[in-house]
PDB file of N, CA and C in Angstrom:
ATOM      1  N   UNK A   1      26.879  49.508 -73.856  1.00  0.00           N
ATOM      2  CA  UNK A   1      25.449  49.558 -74.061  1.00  0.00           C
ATOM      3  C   UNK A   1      24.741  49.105 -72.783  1.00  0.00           C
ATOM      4  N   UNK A   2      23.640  49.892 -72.424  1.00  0.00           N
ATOM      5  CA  UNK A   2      22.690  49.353 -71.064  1.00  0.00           C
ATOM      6  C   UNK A   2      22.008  48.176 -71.403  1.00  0.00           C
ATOM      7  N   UNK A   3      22.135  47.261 -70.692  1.00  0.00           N
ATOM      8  CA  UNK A   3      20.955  46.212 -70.349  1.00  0.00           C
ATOM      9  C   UNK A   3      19.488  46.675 -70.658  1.00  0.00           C
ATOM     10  N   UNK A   4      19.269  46.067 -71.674  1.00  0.00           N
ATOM     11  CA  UNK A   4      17.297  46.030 -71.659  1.00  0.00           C
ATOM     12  C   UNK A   4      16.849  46.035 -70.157  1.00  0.00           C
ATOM     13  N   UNK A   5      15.879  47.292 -70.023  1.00  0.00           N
ATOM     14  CA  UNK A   5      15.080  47.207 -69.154  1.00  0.00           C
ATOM     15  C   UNK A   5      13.629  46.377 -69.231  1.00  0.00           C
ATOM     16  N   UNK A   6      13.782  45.827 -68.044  1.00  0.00           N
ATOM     17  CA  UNK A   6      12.035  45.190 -67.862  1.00  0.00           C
ATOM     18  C   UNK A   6      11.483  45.168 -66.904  1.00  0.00           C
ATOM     19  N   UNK A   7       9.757  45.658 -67.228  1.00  0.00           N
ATOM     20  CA  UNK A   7       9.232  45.992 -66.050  1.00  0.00           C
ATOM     21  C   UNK A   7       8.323  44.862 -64.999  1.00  0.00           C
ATOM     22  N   UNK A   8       8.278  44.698 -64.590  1.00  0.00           N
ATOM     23  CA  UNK A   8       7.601  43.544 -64.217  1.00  0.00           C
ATOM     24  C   UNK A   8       6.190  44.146 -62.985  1.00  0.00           C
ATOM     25  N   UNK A   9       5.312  43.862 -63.545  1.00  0.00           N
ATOM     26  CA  UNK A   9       4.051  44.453 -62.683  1.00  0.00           C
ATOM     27  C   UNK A   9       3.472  44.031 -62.160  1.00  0.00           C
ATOM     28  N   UNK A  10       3.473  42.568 -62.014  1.00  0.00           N
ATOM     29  CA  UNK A  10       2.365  41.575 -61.166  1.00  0.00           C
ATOM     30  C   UNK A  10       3.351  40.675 -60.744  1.00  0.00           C
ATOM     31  N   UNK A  11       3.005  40.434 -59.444  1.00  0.00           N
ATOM     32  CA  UNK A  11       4.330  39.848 -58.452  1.00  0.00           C
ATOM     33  C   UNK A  11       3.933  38.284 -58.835  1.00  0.00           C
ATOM     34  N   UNK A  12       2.970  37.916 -59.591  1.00  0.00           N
ATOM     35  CA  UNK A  12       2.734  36.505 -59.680  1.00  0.00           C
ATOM     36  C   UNK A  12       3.667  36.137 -60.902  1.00  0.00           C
ATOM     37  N   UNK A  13       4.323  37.006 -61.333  1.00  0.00           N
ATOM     38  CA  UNK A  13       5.130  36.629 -62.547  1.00  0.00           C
ATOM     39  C   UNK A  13       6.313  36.007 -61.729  1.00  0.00           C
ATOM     40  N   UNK A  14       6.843  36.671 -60.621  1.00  0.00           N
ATOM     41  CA  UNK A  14       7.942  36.636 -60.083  1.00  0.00           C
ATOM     42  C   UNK A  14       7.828  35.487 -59.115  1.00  0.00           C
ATOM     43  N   UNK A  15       6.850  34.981 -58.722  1.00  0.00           N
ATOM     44  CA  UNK A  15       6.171  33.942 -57.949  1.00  0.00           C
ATOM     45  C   UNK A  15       6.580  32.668 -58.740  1.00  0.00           C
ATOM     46  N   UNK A  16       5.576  32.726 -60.003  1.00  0.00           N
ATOM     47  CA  UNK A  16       5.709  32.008 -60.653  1.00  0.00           C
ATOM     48  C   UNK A  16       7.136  30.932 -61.200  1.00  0.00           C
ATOM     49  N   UNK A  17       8.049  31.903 -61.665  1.00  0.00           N
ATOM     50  CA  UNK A  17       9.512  32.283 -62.114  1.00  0.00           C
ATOM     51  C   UNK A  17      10.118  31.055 -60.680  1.00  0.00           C
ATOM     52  N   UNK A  18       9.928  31.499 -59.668  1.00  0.00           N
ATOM     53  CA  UNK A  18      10.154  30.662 -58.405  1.00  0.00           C
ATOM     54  C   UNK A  18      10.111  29.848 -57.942  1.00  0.00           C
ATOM     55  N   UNK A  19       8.395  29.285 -58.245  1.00  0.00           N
ATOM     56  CA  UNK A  19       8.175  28.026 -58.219  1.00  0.00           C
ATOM     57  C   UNK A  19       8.554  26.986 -59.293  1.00  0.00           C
ATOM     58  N   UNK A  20       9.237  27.841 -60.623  1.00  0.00           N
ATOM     59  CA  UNK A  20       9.558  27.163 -61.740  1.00  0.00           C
ATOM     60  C   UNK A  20      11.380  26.900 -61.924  1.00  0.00           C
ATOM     61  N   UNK A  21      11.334  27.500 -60.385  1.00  0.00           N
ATOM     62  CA  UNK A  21      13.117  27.268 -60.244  1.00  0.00           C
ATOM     63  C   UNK A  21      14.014  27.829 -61.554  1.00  0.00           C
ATOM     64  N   UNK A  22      13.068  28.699 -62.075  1.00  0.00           N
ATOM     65  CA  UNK A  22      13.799  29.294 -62.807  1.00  0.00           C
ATOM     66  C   UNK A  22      14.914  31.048 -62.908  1.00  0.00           C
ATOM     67  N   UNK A  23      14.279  31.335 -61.495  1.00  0.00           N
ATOM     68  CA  UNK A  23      14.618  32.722 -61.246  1.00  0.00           C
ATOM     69  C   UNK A  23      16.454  33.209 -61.419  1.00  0.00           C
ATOM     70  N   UNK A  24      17.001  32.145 -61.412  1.00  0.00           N
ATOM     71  CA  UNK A  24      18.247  32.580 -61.324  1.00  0.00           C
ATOM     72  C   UNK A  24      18.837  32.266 -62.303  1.00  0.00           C
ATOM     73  N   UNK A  25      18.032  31.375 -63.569  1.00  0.00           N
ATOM     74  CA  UNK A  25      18.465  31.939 -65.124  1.00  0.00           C
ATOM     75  C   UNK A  25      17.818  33.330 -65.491  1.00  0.00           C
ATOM     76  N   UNK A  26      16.850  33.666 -64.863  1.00  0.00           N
ATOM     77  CA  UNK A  26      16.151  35.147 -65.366  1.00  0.00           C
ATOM     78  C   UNK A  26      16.969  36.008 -65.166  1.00  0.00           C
ATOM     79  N   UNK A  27      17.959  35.537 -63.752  1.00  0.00           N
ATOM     80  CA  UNK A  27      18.285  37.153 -63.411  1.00  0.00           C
ATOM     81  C   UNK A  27      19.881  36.583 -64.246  1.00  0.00           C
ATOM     82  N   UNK A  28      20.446  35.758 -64.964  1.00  0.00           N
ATOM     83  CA  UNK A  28      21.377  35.673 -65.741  1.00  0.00           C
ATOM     84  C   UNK A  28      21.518  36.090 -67.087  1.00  0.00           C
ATOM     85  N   UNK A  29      19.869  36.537 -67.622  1.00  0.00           N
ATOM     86  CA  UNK A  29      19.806  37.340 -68.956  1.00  0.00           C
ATOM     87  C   UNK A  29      20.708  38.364 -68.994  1.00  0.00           C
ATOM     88  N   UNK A  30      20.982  39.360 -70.235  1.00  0.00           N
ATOM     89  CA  UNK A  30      21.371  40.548 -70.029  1.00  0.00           C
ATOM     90  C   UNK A  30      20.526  41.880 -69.797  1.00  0.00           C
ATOM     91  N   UNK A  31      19.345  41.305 -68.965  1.00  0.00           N
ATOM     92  CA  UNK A  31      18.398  42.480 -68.893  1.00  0.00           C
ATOM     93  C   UNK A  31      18.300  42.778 -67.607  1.00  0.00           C
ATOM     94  N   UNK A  32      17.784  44.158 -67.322  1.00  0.00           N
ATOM     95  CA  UNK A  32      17.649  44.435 -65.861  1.00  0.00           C
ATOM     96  C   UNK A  32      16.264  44.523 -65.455  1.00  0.00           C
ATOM     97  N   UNK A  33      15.320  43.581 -64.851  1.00  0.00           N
ATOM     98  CA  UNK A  33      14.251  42.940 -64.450  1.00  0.00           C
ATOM     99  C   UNK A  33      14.073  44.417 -63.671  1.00  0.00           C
ATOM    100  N   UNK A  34      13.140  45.177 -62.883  1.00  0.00           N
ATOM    101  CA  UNK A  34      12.488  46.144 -61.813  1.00  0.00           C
ATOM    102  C   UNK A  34      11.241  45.666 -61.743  1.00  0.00           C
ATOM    103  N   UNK A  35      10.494  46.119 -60.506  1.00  0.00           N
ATOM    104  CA  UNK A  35       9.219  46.284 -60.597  1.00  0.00           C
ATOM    105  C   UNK A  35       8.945  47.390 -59.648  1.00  0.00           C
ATOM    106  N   UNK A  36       7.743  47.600 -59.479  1.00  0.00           N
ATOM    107  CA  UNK A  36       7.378  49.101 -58.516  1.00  0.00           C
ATOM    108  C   UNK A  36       7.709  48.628 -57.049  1.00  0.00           C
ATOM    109  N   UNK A  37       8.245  49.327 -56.075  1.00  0.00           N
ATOM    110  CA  UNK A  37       8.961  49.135 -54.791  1.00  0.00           C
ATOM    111  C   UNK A  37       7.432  49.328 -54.070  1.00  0.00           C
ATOM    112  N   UNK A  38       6.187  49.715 -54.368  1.00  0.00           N
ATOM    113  CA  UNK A  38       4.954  49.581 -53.634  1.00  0.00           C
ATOM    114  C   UNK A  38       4.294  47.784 -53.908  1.00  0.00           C
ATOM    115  N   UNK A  39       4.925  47.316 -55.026  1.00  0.00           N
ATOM    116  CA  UNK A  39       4.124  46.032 -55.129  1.00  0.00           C
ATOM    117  C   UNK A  39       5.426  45.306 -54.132  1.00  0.00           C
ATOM    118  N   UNK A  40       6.361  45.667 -54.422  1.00  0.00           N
ATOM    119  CA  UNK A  40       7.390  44.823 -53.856  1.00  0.00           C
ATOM    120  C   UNK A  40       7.146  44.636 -52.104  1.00  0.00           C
ATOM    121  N   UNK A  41       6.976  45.329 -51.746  1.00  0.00           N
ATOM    122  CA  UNK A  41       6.872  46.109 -50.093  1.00  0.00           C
ATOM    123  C   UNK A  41       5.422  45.266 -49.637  1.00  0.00           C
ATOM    124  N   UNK A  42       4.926  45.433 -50.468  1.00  0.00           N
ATOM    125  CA  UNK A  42       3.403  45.018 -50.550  1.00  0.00           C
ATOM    126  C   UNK A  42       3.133  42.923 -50.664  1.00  0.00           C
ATOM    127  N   UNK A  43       3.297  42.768 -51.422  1.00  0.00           N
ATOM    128  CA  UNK A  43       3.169  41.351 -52.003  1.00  0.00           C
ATOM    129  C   UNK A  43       5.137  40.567 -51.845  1.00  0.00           C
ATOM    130  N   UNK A  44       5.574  41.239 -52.099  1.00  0.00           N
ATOM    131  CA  UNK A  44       6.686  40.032 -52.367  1.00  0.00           C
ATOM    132  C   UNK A  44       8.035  40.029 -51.108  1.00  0.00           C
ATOM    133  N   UNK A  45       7.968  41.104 -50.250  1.00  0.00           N
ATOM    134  CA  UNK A  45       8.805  41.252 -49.422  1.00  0.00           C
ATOM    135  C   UNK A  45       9.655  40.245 -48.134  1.00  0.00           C
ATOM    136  N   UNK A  46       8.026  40.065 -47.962  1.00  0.00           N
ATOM    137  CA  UNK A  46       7.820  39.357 -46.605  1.00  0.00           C
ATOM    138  C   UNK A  46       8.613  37.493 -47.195  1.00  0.00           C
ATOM    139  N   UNK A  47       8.180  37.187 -48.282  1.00  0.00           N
ATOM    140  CA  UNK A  47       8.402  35.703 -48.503  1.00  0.00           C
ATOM    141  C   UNK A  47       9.748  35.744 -49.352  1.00  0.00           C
ATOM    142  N   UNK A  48       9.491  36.638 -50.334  1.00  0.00           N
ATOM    143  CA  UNK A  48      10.666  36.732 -51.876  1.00  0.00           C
ATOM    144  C   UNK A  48      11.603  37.872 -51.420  1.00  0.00           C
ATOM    145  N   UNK A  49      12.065  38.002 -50.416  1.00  0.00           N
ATOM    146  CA  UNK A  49      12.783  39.533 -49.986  1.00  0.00           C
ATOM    147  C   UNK A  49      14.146  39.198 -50.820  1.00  0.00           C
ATOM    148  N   UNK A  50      14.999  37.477 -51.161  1.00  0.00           N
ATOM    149  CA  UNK A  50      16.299  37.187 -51.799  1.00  0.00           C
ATOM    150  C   UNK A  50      15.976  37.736 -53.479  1.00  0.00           C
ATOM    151  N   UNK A  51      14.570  38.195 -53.976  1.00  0.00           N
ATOM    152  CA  UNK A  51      14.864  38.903 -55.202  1.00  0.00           C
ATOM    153  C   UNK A  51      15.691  40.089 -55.389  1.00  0.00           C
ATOM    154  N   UNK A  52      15.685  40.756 -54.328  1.00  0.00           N
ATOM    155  CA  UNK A  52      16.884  42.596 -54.534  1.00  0.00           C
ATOM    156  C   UNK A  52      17.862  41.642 -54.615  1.00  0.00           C
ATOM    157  N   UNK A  53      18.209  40.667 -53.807  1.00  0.00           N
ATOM    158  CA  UNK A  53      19.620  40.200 -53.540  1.00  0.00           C
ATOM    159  C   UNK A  53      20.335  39.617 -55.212  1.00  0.00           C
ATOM    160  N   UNK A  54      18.966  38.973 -55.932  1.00  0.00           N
ATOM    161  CA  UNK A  54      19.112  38.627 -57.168  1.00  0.00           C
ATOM    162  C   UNK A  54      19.418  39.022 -57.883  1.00  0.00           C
ATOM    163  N   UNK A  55      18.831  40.668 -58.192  1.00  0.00           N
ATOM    164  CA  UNK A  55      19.398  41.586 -59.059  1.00  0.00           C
ATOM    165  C   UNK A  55      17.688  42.151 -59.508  1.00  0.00           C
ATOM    166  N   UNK A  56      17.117  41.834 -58.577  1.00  0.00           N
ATOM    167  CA  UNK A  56      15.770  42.960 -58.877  1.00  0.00           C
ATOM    168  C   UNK A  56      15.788  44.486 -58.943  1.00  0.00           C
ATOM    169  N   UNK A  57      15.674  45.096 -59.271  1.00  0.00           N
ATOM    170  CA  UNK A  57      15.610  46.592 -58.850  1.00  0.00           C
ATOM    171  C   UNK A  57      14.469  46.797 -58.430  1.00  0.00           C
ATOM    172  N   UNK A  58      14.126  48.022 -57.590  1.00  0.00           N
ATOM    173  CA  UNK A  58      12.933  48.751 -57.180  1.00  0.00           C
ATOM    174  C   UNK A  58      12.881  50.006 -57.430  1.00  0.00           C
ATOM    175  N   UNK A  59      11.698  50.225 -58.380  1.00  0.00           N
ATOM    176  CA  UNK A  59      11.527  51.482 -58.797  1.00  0.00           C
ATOM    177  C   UNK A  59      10.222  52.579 -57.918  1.00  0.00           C
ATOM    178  N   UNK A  60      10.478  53.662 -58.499  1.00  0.00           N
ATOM    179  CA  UNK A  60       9.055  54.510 -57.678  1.00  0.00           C
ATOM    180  C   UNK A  60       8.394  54.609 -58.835  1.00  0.00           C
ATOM    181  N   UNK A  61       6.908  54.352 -58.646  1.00  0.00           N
ATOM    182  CA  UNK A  61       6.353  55.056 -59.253  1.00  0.00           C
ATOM    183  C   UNK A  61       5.634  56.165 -59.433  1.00  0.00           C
ATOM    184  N   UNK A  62       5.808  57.190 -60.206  1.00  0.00           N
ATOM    185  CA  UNK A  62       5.883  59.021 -60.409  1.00  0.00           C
ATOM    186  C   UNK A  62       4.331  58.791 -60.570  1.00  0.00           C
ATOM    187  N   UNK A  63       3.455  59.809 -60.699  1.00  0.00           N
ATOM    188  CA  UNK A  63       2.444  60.683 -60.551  1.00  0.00           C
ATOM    189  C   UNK A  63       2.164  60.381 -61.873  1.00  0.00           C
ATOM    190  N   UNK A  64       3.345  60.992 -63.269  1.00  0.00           N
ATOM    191  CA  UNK A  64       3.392  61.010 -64.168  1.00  0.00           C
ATOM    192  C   UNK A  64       3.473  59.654 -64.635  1.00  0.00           C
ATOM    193  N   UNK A  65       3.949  58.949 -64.570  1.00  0.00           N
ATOM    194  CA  UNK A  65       3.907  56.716 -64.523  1.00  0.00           C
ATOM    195  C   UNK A  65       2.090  56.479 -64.564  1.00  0.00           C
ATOM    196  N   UNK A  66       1.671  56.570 -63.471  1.00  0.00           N
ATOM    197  CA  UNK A  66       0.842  56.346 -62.882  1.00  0.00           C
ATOM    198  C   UNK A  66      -0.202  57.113 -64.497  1.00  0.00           C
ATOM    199  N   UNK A  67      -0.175  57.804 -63.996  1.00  0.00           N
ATOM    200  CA  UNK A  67      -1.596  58.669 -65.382  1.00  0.00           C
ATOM    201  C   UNK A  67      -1.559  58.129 -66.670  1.00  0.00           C
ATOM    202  N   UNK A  68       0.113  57.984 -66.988  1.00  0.00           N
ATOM    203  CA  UNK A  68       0.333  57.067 -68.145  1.00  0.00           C
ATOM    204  C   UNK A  68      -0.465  55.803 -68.447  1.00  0.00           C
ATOM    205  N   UNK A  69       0.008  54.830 -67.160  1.00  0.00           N
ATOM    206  CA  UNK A  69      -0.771  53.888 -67.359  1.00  0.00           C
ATOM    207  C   UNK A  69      -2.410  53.891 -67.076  1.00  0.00           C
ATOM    208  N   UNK A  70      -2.863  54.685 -66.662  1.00  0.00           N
ATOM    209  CA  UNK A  70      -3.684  54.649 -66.489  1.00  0.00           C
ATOM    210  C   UNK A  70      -4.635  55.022 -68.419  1.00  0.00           C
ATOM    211  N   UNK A  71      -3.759  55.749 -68.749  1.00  0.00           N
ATOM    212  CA  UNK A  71      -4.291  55.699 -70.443  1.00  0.00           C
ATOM    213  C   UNK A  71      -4.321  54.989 -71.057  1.00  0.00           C
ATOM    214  N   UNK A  72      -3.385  53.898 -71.031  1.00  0.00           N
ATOM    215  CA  UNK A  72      -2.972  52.818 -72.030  1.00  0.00           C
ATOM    216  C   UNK A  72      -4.071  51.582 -71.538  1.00  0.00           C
ATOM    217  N   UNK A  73      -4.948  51.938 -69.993  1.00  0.00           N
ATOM    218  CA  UNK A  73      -6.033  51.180 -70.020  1.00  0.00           C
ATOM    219  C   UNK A  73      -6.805  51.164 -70.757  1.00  0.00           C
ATOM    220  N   UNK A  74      -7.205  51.957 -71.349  1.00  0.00           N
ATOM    221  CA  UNK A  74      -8.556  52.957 -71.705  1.00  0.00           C
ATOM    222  C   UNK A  74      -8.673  52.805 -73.265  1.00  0.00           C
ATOM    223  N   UNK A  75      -6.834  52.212 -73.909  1.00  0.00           N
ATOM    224  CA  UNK A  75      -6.993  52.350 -75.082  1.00  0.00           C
ATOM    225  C   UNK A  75      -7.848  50.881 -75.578  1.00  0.00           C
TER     226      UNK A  75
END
């Protein structure tokens, strides 16, 4: 069976997680943590770059992602 995916969208979660010295029970769940490789590149690279090393993934986000969420604002 795959690991629960989770998305993670605001790099202050992952910030947070960090300063709470907790990041390396997070990445010991059985879930696989991602967030978008534009926030990553963007906000968390330069300081948090040992999260890929953690077991972050980086995802793209599609055209089709993007419009999605952009609905689920609105609801």
């Amino acid at each position: 069976m795959s690991p629960i995916q989770l998305l993670i969208s605001d790099a202050n979660i992952l910030i947070d997680l960090e300063e709470g010295l907790l990041l390396s029970d997070i990445f010991s769940l059985p879930y696989q943590f991602s967030t978008p490789d534009i926030l990553f590149h963007d906000e968390l690279e330069e300081c948090h770059h040992q999260l890929v090393d953690m077991g972050l993934k980086l995802g793209v986000l599609t055209s089709d992602a993007l419009l999605c969420r952009e609905a689920y604002k609105h609801l």
